[in-house]
C-alpha atoms as a PDB file:
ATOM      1  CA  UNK A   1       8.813-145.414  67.969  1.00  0.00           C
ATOM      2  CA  UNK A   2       7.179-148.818  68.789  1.00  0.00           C
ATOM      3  CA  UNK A   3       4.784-150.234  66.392  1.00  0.00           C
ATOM      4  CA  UNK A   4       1.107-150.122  67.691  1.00  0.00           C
ATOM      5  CA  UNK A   5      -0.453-153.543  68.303  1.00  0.00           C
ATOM      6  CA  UNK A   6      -3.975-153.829  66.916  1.00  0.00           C
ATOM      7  CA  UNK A   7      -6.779-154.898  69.346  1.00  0.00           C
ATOM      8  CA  UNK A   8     -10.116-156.459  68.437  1.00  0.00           C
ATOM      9  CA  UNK A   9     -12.616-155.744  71.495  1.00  0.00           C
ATOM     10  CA  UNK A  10     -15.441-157.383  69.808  1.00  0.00           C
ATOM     11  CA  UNK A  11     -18.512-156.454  67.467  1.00  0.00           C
ATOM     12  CA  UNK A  12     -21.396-154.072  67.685  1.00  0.00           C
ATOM     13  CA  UNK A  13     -24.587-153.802  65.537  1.00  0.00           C
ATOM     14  CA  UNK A  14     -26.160-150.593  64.041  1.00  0.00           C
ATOM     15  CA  UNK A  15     -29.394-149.194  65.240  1.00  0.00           C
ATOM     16  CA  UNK A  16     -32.472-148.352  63.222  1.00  0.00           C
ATOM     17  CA  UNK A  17     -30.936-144.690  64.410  1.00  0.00           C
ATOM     18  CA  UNK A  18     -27.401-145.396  63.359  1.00  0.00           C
ATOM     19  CA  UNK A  19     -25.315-145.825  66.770  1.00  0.00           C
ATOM     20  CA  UNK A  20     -23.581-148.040  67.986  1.00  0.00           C
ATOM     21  CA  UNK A  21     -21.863-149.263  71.096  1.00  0.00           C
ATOM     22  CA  UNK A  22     -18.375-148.617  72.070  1.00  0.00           C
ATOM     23  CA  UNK A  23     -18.024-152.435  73.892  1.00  0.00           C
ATOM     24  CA  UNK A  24     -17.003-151.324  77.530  1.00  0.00           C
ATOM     25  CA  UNK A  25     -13.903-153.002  77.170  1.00  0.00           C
ATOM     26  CA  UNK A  26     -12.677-150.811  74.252  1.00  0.00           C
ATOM     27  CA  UNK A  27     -13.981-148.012  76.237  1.00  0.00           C
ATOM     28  CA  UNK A  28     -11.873-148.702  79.582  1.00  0.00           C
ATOM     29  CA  UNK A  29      -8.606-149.512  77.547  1.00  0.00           C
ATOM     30  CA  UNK A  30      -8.830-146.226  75.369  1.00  0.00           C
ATOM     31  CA  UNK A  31      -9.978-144.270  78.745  1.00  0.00           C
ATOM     32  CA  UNK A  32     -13.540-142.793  77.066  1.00  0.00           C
ATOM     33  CA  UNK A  33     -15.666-141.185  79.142  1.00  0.00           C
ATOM     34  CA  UNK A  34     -19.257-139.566  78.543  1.00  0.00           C
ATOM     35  CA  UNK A  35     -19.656-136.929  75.927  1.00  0.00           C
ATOM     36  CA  UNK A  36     -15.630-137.088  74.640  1.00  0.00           C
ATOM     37  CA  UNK A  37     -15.506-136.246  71.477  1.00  0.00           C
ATOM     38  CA  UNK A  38     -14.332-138.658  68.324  1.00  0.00           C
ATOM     39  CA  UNK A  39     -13.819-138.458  65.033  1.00  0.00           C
ATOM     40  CA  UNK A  40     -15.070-140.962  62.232  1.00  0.00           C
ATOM     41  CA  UNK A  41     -13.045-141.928  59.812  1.00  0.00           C
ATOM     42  CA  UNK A  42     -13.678-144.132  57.003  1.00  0.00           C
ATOM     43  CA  UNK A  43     -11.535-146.180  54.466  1.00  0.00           C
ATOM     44  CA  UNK A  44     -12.803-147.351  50.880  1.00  0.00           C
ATOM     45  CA  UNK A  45     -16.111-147.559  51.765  1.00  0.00           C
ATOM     46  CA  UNK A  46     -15.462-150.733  53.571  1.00  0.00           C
ATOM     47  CA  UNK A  47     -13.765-149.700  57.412  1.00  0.00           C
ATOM     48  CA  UNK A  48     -14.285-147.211  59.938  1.00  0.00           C
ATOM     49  CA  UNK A  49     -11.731-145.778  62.327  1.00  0.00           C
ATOM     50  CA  UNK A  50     -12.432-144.065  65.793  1.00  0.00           C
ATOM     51  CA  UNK A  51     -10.034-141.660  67.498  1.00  0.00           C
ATOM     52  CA  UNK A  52     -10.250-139.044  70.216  1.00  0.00           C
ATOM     53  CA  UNK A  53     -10.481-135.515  68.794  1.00  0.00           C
ATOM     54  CA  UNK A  54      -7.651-134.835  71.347  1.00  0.00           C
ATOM     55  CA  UNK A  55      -5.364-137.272  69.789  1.00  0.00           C
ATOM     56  CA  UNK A  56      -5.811-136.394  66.483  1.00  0.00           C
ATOM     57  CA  UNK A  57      -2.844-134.048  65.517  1.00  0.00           C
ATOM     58  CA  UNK A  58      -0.415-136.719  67.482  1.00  0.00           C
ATOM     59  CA  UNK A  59      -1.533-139.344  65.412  1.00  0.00           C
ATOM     60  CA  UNK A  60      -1.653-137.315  61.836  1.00  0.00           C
ATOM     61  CA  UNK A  61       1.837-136.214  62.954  1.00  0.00           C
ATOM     62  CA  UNK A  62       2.973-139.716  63.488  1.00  0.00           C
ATOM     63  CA  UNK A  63       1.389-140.982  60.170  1.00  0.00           C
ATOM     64  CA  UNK A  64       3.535-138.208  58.559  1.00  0.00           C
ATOM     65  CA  UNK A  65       6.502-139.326  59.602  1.00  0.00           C
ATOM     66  CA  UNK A  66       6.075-142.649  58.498  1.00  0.00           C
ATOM     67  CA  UNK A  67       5.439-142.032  55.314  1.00  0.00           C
ATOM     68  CA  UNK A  68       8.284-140.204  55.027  1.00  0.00           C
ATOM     69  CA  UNK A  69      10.423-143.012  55.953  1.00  0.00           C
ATOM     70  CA  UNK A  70       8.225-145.136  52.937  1.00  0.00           C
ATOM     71  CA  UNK A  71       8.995-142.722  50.358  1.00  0.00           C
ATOM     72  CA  UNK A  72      12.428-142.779  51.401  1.00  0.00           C
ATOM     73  CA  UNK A  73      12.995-146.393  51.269  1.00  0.00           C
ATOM     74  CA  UNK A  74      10.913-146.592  47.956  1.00  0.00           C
ATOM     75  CA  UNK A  75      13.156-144.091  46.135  1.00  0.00           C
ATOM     76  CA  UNK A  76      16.393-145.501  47.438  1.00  0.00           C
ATOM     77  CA  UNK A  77      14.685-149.373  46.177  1.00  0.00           C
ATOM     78  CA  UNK A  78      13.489-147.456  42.659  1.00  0.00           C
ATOM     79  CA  UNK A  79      17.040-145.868  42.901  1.00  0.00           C
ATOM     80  CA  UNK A  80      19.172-149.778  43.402  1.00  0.00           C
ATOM     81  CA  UNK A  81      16.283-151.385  41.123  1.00  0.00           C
ATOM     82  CA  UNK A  82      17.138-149.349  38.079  1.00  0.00           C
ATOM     83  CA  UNK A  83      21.022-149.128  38.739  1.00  0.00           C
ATOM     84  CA  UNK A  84      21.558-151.812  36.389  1.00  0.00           C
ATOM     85  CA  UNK A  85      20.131-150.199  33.299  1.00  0.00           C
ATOM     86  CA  UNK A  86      22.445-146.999  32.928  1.00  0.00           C
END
């Protein structure tokens, strides 16, 4: 699986109604059109993260897997990191 490459597409500003602007750049490289549905999700209180409703369960599934591959390589590490104290 090969390792997603963050972009930055620039900044936006929040209205006195609370949008903002998808910068049309973002918006032709992600392919969104009018009225596509995304979901908001947000991290500590400090980041957001945008991504098509469609893509949702592809990503969640991916993010799944991954983790399972940390906890994996944490429990072999916790495993080697403590073989020394039998």
């Amino acid at each position: 699986m090969k390792q997603p490459i963050p972009e930055f597409y620039g900044s936006t500003v929040v209205s006195d109604k609370g949008q903002v602007v998808i910068p049309a750049e973002a918006r032709n490289a992600l392919g969104l059109t009018k009225g596509e549905k995304l979901l908001v999700m947000g991290m500590n209180g400090e980041s957001l993260m945008l991504v098509k409703a469609g893509s949702f369960e592809r990503m969640a599934a991916e993010m799944s897997a991954k983790m399972q591959v940390i906890k994996e390589k944490v429990a072999k590490e916790g495993d080697e990191k403590y073989e020394h104290c039998d």
